[in-house]
Protein backbone atom coordinates (compact mmCIF):
# COMPACT_ATOMS: atom_id res chain seq x y z
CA UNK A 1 -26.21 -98.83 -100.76
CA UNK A 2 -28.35 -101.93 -99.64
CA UNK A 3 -27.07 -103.93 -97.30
CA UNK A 4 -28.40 -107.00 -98.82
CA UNK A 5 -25.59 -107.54 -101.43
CA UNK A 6 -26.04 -109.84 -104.37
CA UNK A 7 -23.32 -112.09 -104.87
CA UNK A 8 -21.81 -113.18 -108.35
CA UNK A 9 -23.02 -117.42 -107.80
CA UNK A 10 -26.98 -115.58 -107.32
CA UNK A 11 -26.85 -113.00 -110.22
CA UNK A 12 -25.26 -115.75 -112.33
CA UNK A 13 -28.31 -118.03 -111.21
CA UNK A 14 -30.99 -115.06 -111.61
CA UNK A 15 -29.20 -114.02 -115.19
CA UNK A 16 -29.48 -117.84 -116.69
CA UNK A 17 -33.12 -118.18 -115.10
CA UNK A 18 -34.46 -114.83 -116.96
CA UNK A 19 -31.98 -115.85 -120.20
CA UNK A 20 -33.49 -119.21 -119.84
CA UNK A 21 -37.30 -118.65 -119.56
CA UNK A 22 -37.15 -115.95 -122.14
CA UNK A 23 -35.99 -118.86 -124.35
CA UNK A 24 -38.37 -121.04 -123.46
CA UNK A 25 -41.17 -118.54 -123.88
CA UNK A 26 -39.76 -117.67 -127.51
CA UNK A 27 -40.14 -121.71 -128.09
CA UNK A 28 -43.41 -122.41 -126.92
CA UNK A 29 -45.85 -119.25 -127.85
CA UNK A 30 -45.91 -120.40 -131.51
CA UNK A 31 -46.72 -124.02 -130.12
CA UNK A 32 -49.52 -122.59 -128.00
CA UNK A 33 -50.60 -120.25 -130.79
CA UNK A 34 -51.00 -123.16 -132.89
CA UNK A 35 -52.98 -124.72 -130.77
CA UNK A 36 -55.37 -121.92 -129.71
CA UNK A 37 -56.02 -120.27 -133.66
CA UNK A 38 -59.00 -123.04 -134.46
CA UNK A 39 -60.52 -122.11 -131.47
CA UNK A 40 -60.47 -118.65 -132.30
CA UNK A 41 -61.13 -118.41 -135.82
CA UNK A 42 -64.84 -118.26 -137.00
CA UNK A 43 -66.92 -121.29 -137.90
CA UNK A 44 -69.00 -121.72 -141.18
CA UNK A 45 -70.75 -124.77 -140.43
CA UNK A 46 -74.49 -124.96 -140.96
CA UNK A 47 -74.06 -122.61 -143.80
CA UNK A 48 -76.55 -123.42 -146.70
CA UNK A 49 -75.73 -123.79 -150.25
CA UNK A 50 -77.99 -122.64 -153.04
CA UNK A 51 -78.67 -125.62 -155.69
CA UNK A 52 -79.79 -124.90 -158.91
CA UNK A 53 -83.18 -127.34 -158.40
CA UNK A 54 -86.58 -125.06 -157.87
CA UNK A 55 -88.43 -125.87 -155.07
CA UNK A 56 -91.29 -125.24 -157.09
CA UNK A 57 -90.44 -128.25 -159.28
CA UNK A 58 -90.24 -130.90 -156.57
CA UNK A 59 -92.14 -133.60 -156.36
CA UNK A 60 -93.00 -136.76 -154.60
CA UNK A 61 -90.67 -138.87 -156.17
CA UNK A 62 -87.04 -138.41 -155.51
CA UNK A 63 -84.63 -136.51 -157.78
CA UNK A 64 -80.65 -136.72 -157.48
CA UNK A 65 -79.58 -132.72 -157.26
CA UNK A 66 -75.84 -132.24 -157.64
CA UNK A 67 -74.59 -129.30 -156.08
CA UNK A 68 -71.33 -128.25 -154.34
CA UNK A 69 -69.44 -125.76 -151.63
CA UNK A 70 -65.82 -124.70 -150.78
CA UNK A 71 -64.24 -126.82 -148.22
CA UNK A 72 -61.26 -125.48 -146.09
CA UNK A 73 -59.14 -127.99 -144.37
CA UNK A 74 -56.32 -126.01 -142.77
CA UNK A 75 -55.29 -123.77 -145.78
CA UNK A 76 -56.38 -125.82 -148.46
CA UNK A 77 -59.23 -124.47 -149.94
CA UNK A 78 -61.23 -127.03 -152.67
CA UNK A 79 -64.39 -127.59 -154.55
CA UNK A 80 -66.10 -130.37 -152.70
CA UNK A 81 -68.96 -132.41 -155.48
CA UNK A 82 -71.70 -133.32 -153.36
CA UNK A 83 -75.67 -134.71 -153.87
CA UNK A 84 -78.90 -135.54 -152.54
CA UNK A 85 -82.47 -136.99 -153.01
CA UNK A 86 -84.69 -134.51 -152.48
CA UNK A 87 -88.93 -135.23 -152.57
CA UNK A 88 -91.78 -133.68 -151.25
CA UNK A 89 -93.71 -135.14 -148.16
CA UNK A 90 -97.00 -133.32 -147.75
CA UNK A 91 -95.63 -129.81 -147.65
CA UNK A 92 -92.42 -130.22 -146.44
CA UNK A 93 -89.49 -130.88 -148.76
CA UNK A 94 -86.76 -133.98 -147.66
CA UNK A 95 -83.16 -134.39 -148.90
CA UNK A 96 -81.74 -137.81 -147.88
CA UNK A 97 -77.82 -138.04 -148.49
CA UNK A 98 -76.96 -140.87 -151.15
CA UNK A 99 -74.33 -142.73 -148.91
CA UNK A 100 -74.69 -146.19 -147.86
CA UNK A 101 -74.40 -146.69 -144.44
CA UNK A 102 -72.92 -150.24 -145.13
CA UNK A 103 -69.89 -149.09 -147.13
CA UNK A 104 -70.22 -145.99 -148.56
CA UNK A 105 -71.61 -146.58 -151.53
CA UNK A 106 -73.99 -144.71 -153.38
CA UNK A 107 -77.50 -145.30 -153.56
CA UNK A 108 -80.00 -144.76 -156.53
CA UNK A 109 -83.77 -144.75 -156.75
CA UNK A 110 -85.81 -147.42 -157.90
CA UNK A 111 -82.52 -149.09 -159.45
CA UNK A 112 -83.92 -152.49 -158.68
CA UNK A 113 -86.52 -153.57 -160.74
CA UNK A 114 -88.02 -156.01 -157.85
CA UNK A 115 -88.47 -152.98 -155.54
CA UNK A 116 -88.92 -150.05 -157.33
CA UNK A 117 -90.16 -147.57 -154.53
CA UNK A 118 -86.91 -147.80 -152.46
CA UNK A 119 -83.67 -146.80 -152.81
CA UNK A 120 -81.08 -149.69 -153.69
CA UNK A 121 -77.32 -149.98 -152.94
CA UNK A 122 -76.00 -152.26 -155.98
CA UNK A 123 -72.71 -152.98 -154.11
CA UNK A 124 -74.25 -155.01 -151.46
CA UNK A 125 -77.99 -155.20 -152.49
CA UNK A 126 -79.10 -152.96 -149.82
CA UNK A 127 -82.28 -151.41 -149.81
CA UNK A 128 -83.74 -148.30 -148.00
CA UNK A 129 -87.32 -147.25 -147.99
CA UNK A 130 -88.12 -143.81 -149.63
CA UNK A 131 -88.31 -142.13 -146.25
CA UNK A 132 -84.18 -143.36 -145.66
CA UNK A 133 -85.01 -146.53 -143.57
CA UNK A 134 -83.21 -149.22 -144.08
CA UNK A 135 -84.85 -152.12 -144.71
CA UNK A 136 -84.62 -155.15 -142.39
CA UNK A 137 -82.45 -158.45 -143.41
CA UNK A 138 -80.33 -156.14 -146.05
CA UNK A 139 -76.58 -155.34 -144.88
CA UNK A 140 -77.04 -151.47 -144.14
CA UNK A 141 -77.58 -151.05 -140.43
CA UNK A 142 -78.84 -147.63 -140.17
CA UNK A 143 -80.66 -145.16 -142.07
CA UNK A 144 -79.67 -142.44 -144.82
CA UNK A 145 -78.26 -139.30 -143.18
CA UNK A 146 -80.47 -136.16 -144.30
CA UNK A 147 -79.57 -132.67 -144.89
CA UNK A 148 -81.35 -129.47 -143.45
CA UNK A 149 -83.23 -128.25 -145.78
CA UNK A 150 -84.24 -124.23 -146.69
CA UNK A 151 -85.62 -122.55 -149.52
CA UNK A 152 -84.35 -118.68 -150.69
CA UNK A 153 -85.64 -116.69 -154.00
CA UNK A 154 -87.10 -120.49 -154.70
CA UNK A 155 -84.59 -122.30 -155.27
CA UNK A 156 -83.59 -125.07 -152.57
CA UNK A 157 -80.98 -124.33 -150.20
CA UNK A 158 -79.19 -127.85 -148.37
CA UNK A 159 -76.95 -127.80 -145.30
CA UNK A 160 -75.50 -130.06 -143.04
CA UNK A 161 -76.15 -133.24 -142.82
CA UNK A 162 -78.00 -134.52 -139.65
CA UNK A 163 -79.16 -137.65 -138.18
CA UNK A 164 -82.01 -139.07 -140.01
CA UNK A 165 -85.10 -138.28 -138.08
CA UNK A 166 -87.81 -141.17 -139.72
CA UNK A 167 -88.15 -144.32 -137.57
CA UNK A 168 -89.22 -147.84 -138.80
């Protein structure tokens, strides 16, 4: 037998510590799972979806395609409706998002009959040029987003939306 004998007042102490942190552990592991699984599960972004418009068919002057994709947010799955102007420029096809940078509106083409080579936000009379500038003096303050663009079995494929890369 040790001589080192363990009284009742420190096997008390070292019983309620173990008890104790065993507790705590049980408590906080689903806490620090929750926090941890987004980093860990596998992202989708930058995925392209397949619209139904040919690339074939597109020309210089901007179309609306409609076309959507399956959202998650947590464990909600929906249907998200989404569209874009798509046009050719030389031999490279552009897709300019159809939300106003003012308010969030949505923009047409050639709506306004006094500019009809721009796109025009009725809410506010804003006015963007074809290439997603806005136009100076009208209330949006930057231009159209855009969306990466790809083509596959010829039919266009959009993706995320980025930073509009035309300057004034």
């Amino acid at each position: 037998m040790s001589k080192n004998r363990v009284t009742r007042r420190q096997f008390l102490t070292y019983t309620i510590t173990g008890v104790g942190g065993f507790m705590a552990a049980g408590m906080l592991m689903p806490m620090v799972r929750f926090a941890i699984d987004p980093i860990l599960q596998t992202k989708e972004e930058g995925d392209f979806v397949q619209t139904s418009q040919k690339a074939a068919e597109i020309t210089e002057v901007p179309v609306k395609v409609d076309f959507s994709y399956e959202q998650t947010d947590g464990w909600y799955k929906s249907e998200v409706a989404d569209a874009a102007w798509v046009y050719k420029e030389g031999d490279q096809i552009v897709a300019i998002s159809p939300v106003c940078k003012h308010l969030g509106c949505t923009v047409n083409w050639a709506s306004d009959p006094t500019h009809p080579d721009q796109f025009f936000c009725a809410c506010h009379a804003g006015r963007y040029e074809k290439s997603g500038v806005n136009v100076k003096g009208t209330p949006p303050l930057g231009p159209l987003d855009m969306f990466e663009v790809s083509e596959n079995d010829g039919f266009l494929m959009l993706g995320k939306k980025i930073a509009n890369t035309h300057s004034n």
